[in-house]
C-alpha atoms as a PDB file:
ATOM      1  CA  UNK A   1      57.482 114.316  83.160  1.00  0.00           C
ATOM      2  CA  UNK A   2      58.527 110.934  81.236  1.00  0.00           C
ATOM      3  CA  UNK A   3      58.488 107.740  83.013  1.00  0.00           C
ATOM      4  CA  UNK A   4      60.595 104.752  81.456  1.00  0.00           C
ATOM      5  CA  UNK A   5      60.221 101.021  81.880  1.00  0.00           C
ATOM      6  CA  UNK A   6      61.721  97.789  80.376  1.00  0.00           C
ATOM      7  CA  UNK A   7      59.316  96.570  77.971  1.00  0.00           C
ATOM      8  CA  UNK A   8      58.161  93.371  77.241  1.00  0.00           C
ATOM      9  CA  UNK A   9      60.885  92.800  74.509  1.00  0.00           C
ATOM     10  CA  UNK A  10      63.520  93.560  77.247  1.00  0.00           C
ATOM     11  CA  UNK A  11      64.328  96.975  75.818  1.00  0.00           C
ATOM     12  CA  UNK A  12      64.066 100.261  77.659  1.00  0.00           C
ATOM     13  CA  UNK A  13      61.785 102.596  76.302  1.00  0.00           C
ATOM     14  CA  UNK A  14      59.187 105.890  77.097  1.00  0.00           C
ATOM     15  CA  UNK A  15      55.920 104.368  79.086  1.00  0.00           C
ATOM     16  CA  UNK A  16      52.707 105.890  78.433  1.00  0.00           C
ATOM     17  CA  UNK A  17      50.506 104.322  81.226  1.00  0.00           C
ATOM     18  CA  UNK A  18      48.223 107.154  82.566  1.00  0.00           C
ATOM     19  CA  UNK A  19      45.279 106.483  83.896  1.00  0.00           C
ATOM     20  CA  UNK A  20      46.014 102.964  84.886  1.00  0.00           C
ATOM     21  CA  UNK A  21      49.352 102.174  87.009  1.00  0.00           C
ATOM     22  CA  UNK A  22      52.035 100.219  84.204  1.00  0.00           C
ATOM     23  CA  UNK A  23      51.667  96.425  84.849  1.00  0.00           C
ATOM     24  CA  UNK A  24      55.529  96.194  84.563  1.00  0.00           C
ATOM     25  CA  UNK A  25      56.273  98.915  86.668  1.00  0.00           C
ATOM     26  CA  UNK A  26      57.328 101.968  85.143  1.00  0.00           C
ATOM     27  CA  UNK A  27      60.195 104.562  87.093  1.00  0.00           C
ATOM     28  CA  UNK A  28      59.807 108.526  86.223  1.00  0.00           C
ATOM     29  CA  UNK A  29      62.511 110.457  85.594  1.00  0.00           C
ATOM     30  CA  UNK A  30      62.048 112.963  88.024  1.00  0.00           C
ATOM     31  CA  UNK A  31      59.720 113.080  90.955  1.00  0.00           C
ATOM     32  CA  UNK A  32      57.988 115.995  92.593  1.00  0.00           C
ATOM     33  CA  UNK A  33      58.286 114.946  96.288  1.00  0.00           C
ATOM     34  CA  UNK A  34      59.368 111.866  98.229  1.00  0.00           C
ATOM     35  CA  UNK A  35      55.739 111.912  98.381  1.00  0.00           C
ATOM     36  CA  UNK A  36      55.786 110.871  94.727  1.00  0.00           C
ATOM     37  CA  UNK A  37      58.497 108.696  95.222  1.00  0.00           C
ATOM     38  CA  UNK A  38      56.507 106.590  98.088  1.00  0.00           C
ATOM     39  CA  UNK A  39      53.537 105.906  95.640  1.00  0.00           C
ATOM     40  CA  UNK A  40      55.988 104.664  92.883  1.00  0.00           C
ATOM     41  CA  UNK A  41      56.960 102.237  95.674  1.00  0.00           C
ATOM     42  CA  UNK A  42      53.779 101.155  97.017  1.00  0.00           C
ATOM     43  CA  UNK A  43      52.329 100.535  93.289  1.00  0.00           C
ATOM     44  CA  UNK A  44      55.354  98.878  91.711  1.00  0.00           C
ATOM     45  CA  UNK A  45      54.974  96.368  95.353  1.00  0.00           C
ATOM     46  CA  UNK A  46      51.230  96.598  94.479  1.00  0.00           C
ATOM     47  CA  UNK A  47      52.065  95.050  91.210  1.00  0.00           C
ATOM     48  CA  UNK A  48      55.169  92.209  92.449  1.00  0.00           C
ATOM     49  CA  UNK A  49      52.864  91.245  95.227  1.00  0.00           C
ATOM     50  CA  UNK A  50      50.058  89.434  92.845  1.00  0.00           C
ATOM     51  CA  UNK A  51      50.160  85.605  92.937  1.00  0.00           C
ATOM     52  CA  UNK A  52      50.878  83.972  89.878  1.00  0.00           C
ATOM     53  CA  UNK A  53      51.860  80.322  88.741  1.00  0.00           C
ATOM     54  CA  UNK A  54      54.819  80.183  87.037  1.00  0.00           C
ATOM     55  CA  UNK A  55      55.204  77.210  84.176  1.00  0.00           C
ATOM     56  CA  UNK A  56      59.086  75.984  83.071  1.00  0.00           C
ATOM     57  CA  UNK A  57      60.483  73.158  81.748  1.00  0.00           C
ATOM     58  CA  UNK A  58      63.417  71.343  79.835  1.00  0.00           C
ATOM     59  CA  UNK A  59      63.320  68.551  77.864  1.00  0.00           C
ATOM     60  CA  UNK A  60      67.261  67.975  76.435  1.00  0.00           C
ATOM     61  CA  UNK A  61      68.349  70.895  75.645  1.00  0.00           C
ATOM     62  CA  UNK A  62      65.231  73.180  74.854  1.00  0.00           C
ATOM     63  CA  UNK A  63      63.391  75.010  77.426  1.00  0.00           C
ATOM     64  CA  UNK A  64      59.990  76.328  77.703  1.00  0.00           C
ATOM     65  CA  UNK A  65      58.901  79.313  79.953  1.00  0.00           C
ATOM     66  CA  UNK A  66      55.078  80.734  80.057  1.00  0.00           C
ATOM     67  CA  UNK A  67      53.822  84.185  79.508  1.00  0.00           C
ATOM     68  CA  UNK A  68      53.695  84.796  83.170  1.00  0.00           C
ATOM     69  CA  UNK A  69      57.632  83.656  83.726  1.00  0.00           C
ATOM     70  CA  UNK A  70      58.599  85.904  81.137  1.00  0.00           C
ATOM     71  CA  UNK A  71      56.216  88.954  82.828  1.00  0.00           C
ATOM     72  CA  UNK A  72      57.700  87.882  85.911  1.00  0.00           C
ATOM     73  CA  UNK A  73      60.875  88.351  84.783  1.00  0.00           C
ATOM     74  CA  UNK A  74      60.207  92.010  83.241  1.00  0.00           C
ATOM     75  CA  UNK A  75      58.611  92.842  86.433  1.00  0.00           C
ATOM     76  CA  UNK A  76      62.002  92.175  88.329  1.00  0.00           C
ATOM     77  CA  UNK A  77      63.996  93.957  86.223  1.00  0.00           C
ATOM     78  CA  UNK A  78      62.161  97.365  86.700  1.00  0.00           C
ATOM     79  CA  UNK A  79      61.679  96.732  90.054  1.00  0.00           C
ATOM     80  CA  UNK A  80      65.301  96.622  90.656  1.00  0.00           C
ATOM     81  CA  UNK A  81      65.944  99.381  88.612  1.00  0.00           C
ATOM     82  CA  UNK A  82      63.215 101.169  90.367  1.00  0.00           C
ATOM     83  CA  UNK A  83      65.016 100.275  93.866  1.00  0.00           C
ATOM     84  CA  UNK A  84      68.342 101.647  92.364  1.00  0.00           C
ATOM     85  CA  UNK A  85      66.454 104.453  91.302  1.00  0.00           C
ATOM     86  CA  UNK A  86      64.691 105.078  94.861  1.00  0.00           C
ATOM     87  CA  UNK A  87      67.889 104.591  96.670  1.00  0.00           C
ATOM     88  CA  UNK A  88      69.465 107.401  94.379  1.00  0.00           C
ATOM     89  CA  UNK A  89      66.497 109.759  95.996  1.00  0.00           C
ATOM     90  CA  UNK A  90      67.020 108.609  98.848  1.00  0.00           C
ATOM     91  CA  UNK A  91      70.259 109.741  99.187  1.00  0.00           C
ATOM     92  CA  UNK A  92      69.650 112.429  97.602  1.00  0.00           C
ATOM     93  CA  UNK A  93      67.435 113.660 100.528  1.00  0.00           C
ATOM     94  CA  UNK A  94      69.725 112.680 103.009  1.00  0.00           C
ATOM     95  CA  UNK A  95      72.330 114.830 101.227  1.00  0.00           C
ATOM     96  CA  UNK A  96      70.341 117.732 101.305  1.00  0.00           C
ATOM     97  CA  UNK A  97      69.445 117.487 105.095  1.00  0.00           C
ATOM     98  CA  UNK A  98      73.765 116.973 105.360  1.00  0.00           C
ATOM     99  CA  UNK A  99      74.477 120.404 103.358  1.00  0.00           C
ATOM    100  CA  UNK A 100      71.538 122.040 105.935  1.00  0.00           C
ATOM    101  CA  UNK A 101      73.131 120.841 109.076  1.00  0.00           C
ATOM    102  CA  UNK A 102      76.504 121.661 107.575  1.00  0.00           C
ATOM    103  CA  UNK A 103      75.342 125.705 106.766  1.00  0.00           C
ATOM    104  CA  UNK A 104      74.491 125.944 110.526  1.00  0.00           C
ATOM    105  CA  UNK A 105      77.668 124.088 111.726  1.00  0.00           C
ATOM    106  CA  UNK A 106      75.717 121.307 113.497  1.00  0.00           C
ATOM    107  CA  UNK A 107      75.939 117.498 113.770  1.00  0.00           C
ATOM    108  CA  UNK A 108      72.833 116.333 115.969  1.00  0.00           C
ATOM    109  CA  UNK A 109      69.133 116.996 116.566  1.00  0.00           C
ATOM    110  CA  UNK A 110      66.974 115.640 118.901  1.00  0.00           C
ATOM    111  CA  UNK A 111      63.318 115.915 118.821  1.00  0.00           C
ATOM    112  CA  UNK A 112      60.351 113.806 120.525  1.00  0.00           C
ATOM    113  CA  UNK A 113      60.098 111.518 117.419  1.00  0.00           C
ATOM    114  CA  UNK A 114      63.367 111.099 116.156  1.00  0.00           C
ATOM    115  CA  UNK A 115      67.236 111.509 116.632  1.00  0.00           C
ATOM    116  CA  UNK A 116      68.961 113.021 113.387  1.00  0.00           C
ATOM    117  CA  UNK A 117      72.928 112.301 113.591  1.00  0.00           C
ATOM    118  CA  UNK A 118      75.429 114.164 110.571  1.00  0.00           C
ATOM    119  CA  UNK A 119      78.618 111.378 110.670  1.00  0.00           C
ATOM    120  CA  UNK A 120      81.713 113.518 109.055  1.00  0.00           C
ATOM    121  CA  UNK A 121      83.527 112.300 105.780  1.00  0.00           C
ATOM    122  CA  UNK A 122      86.585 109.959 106.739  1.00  0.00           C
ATOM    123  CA  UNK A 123      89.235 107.587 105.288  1.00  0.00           C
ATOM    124  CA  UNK A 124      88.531 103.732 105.507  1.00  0.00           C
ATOM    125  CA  UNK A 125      91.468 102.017 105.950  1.00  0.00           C
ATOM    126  CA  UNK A 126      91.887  98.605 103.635  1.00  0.00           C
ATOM    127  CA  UNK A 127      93.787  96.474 101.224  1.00  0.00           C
ATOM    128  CA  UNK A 128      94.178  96.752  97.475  1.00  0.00           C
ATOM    129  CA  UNK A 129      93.253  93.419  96.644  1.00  0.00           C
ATOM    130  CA  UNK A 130      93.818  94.200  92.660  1.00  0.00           C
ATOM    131  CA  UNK A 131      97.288  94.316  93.542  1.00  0.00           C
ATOM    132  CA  UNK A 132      97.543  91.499  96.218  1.00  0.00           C
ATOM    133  CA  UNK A 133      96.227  89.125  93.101  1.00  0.00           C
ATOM    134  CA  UNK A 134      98.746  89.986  91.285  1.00  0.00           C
ATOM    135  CA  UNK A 135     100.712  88.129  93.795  1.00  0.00           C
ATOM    136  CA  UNK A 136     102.389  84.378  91.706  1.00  0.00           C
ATOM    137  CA  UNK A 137     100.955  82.304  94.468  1.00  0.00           C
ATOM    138  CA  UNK A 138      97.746  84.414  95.782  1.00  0.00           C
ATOM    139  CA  UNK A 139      95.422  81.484  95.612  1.00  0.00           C
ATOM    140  CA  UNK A 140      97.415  78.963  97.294  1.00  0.00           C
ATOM    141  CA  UNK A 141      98.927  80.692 100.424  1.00  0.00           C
ATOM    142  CA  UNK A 142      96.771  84.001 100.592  1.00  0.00           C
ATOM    143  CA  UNK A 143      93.057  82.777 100.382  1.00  0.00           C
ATOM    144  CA  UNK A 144      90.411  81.205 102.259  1.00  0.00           C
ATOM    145  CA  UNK A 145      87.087  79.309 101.153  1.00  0.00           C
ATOM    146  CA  UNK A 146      84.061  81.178 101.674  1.00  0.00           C
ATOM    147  CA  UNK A 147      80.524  79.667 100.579  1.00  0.00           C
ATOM    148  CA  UNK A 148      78.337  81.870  98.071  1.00  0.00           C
ATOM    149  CA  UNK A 149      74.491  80.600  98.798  1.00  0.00           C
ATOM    150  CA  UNK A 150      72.288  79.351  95.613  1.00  0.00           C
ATOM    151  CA  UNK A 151      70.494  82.802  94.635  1.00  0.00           C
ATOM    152  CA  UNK A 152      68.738  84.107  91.359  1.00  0.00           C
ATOM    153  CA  UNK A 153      70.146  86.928  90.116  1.00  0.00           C
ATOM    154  CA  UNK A 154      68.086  89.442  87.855  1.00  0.00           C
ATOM    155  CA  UNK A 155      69.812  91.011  85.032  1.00  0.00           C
ATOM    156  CA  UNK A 156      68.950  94.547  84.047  1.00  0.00           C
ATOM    157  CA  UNK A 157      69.690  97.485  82.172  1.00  0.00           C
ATOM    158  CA  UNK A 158      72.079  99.689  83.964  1.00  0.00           C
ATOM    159  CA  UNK A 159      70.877 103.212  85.003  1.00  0.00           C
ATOM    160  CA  UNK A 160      71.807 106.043  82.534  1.00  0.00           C
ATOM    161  CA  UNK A 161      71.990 110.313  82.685  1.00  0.00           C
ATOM    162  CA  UNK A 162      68.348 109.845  80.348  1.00  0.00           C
ATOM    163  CA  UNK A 163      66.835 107.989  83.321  1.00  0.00           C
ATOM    164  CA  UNK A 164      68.682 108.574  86.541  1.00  0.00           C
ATOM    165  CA  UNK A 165      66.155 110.601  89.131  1.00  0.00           C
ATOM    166  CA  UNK A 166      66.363 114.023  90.909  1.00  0.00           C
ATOM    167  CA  UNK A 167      63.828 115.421  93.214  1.00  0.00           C
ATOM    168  CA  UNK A 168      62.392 118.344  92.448  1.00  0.00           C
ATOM    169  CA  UNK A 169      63.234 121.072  94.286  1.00  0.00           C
ATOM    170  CA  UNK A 170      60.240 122.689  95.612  1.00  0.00           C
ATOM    171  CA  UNK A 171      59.233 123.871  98.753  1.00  0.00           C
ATOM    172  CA  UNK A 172      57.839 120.161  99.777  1.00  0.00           C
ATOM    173  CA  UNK A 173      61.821 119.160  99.089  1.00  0.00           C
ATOM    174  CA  UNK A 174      63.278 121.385 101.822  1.00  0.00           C
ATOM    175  CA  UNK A 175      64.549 120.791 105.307  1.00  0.00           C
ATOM    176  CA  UNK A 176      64.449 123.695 107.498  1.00  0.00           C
ATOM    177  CA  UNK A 177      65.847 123.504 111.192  1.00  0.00           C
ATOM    178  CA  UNK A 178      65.627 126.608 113.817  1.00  0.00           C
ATOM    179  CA  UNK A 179      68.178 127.966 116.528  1.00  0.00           C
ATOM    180  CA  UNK A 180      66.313 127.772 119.518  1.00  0.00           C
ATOM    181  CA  UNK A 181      66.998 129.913 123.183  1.00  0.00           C
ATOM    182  CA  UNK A 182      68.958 127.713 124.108  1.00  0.00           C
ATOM    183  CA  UNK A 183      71.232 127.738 121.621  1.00  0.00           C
ATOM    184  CA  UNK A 184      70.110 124.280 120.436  1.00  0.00           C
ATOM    185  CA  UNK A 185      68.670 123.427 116.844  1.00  0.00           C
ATOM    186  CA  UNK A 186      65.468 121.737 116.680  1.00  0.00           C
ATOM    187  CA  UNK A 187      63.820 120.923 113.473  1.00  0.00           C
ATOM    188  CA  UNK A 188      60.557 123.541 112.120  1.00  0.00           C
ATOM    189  CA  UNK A 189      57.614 122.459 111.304  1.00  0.00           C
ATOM    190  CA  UNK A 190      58.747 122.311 107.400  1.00  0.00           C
ATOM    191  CA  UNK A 191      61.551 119.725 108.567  1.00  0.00           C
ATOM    192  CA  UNK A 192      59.879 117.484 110.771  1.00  0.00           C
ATOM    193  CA  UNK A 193      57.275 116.795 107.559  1.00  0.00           C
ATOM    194  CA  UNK A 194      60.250 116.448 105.250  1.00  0.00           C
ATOM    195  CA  UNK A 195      61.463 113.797 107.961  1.00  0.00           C
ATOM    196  CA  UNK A 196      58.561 112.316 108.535  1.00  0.00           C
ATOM    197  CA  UNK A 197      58.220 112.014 104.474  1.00  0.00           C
ATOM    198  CA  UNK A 198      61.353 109.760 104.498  1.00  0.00           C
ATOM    199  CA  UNK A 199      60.480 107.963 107.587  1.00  0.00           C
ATOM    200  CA  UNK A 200      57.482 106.633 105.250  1.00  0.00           C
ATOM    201  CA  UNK A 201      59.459 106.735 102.070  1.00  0.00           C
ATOM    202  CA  UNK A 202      61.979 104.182 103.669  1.00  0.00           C
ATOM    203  CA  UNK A 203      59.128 101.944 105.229  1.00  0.00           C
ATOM    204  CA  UNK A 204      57.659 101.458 101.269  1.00  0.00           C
ATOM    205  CA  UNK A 205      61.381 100.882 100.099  1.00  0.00           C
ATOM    206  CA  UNK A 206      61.365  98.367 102.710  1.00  0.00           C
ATOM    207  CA  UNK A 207      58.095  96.632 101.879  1.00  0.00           C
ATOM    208  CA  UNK A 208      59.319  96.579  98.048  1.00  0.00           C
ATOM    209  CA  UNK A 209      62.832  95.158  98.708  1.00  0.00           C
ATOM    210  CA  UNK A 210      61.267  92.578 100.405  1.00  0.00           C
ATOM    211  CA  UNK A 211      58.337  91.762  97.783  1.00  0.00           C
ATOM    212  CA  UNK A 212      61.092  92.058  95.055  1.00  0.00           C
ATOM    213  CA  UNK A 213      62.916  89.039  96.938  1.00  0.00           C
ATOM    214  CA  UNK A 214      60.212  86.740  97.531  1.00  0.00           C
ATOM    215  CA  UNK A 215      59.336  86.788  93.543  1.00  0.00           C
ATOM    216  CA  UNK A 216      62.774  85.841  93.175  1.00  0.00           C
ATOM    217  CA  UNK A 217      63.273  83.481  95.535  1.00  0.00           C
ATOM    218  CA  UNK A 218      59.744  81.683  94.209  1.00  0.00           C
ATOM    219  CA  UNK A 219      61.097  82.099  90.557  1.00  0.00           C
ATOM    220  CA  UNK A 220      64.513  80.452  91.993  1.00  0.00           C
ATOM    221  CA  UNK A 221      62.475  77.441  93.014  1.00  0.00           C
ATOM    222  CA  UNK A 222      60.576  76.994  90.045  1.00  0.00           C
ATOM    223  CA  UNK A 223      64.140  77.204  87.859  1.00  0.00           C
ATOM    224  CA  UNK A 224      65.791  74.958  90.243  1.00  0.00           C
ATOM    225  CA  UNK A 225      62.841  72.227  89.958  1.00  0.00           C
ATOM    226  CA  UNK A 226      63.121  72.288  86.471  1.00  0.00           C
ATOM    227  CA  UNK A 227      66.471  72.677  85.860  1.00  0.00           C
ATOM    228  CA  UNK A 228      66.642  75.660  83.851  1.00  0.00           C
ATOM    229  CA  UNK A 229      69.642  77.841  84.531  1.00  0.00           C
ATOM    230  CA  UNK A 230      68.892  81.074  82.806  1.00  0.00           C
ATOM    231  CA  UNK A 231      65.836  82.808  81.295  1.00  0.00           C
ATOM    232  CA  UNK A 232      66.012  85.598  79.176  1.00  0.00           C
ATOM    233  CA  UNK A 233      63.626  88.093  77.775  1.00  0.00           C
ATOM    234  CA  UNK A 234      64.890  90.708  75.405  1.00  0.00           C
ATOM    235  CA  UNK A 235      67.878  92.263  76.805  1.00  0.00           C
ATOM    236  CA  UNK A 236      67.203  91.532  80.406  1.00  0.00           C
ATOM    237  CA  UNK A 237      67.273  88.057  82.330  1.00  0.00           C
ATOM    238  CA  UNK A 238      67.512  85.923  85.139  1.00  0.00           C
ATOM    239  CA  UNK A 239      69.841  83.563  86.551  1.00  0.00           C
ATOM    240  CA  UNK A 240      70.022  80.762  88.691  1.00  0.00           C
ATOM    241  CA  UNK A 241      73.358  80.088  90.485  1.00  0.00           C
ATOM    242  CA  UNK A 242      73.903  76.865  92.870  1.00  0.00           C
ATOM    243  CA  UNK A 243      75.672  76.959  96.114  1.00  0.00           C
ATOM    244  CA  UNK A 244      79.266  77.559  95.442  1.00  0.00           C
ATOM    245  CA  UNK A 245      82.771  77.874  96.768  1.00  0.00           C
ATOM    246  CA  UNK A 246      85.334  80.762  96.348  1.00  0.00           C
ATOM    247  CA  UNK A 247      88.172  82.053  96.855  1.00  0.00           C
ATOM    248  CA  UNK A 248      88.482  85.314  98.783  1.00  0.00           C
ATOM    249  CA  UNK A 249      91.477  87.184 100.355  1.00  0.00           C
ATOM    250  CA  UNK A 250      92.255  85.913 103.899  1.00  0.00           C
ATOM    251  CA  UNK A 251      94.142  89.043 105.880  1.00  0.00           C
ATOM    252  CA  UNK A 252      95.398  87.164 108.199  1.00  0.00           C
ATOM    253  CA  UNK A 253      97.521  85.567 105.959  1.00  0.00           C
ATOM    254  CA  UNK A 254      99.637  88.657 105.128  1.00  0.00           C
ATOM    255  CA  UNK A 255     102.907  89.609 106.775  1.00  0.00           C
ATOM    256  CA  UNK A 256     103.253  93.034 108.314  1.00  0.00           C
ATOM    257  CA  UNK A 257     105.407  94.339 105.356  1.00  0.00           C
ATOM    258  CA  UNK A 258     102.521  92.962 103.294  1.00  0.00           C
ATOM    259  CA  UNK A 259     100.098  94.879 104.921  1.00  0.00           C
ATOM    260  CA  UNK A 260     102.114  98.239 105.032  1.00  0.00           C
ATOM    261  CA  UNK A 261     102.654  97.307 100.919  1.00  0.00           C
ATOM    262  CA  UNK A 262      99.135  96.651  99.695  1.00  0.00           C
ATOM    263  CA  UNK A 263      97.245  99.156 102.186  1.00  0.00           C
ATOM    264  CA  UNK A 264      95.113 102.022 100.998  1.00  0.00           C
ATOM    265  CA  UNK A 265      92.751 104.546 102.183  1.00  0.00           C
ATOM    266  CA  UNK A 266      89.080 105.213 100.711  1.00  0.00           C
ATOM    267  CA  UNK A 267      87.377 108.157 101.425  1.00  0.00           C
ATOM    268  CA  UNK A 268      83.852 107.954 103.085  1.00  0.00           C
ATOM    269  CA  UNK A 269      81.901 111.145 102.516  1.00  0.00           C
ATOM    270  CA  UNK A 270      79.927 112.176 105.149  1.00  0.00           C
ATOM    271  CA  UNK A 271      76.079 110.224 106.402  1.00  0.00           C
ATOM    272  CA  UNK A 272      73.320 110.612 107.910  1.00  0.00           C
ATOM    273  CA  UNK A 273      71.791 108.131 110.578  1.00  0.00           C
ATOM    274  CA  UNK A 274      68.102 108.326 111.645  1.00  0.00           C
ATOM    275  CA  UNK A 275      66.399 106.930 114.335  1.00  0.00           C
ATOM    276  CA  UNK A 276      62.741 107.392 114.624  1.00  0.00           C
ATOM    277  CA  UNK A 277      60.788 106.775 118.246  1.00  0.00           C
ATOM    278  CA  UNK A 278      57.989 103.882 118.078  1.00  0.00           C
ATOM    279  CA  UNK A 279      55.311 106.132 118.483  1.00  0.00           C
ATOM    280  CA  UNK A 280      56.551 107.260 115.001  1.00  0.00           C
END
């Protein structure tokens, strides 16, 4: 089973870590269980969690980052391609509890330690902006101001067919559910572990997003304090962008013809909401 990370030259490549979890945080391609999925998560948030001082300057118009910036750097770019990755499996298993449900017809369980609801596919109603700035005087009667917050932004590589994850499906990768008396469907013993599996896979994805955003945010500091706008390391990067203003569409602005002209429908395929007990 290959695992890939970004190396330290920025470029995406085979690891070979073994024995040892990879420093920068290496993704697999494909993953035997969410159980495998969960330990990705906890090590990679293992790995981001470490305290480390992180040295920048500029003097004119040269800059000068340390070893650990740069690793720091590296580190955020496969953990958010890790978190795209995770999501991806995520949904993944959600999809394959939704094709279940579907099979016996049904839309909610219940059991003691969690609520499973299947919400049908529908059409979102909106606006196709595309068009609408098109429009010869969109900025000046059709917008408002809306404030984007200083943030760092990480640039990565972008998720290919090579490297994009599937789970594996084995028998730890199925949902079962059972007609009961009553004519009811409760979840066997087979599904409540495969729920209770994402209940903790979603808890690490948790504790990662929000490890993942503290380095950032520190690293946003640091690049603020010394004035440094971008850093880049090979082919990925990191950005600092100040508090701005923008432009966005203001609805309100648009006349009822308008709104009959510009709207559209998207198509929302069907989800899955989850809500575990406390005692889970």
């Amino acid at each position: 089973m290959a695992k890939y990370h970004i190396g330290k030259d920025g470029v995406q490549r085979v690891c070979y870590a073994k024995s040892k979890p990879c420093p920068l945080g290496a993704t697999s391609e494909h993953y035997e269980s969410l159980e495998k999925a969960t330990e990705v998560a906890d090590k990679l948030n293992e790995i981001l969690s470490k305290p480390d001082s992180y040295g920048m300057a500029k003097v004119g118009g040269t800059q000068v980052v340390d070893k650990n910036t740069e690793v720091a750097v590296l580190r955020l770019a496969n953990a958010k391609q890790t978190i795209n990755k995770l999501k991806a499996l995520r949904e993944q298993a959600k999809q394959n509890m939704i094709k279940t449900m579907e099979k016996k017809g049904i839309s909610n369980i219940s059991n003691s330690d969690v609520d499973i609801k299947k919400v049908d596919a529908y059409s979102r109603k909106d606006y196709d902006t595309d068009r609408i700035k098109q429009l010869p005087d969109y900025e000046e009667n059709y917008t408002k101001p809306s404030i984007v917050k200083e943030h760092a932004a990480i640039k990565t590589l972008e998720l290919d067919n090579k490297t994009t994850p599937t789970l594996e499906h084995g028998k730890d990768n199925k949902f079962g559910i059972r007609k009961q008396k009553d004519g009811s469907y409760a979840l066997t013993k087979q599904g409540t572990e495969y729920v209770e599996r994402l209940r903790k896979f979603d808890e690490k994805m948790k504790e990662l997003e929000a490890t993942e955003k503290r380095l950032r945010e520190t690293l946003q500091g640091r690049m603020k304090e010394a004035n440094i706008s971008s850093i880049k390391v090979g082919k990925v990067g990191l950005e600092y962008n100040p508090e701005t203003t923008k432009k966005i569409l203001d609805r309100n602005k648009l006349s009822e013809s308008q709104k009959q002209e510009f709207a559209k429908e998207t198509k929302v395929g069907p989800s899955l909401r989850l809500k575990f007990s406390k005692a889970a």
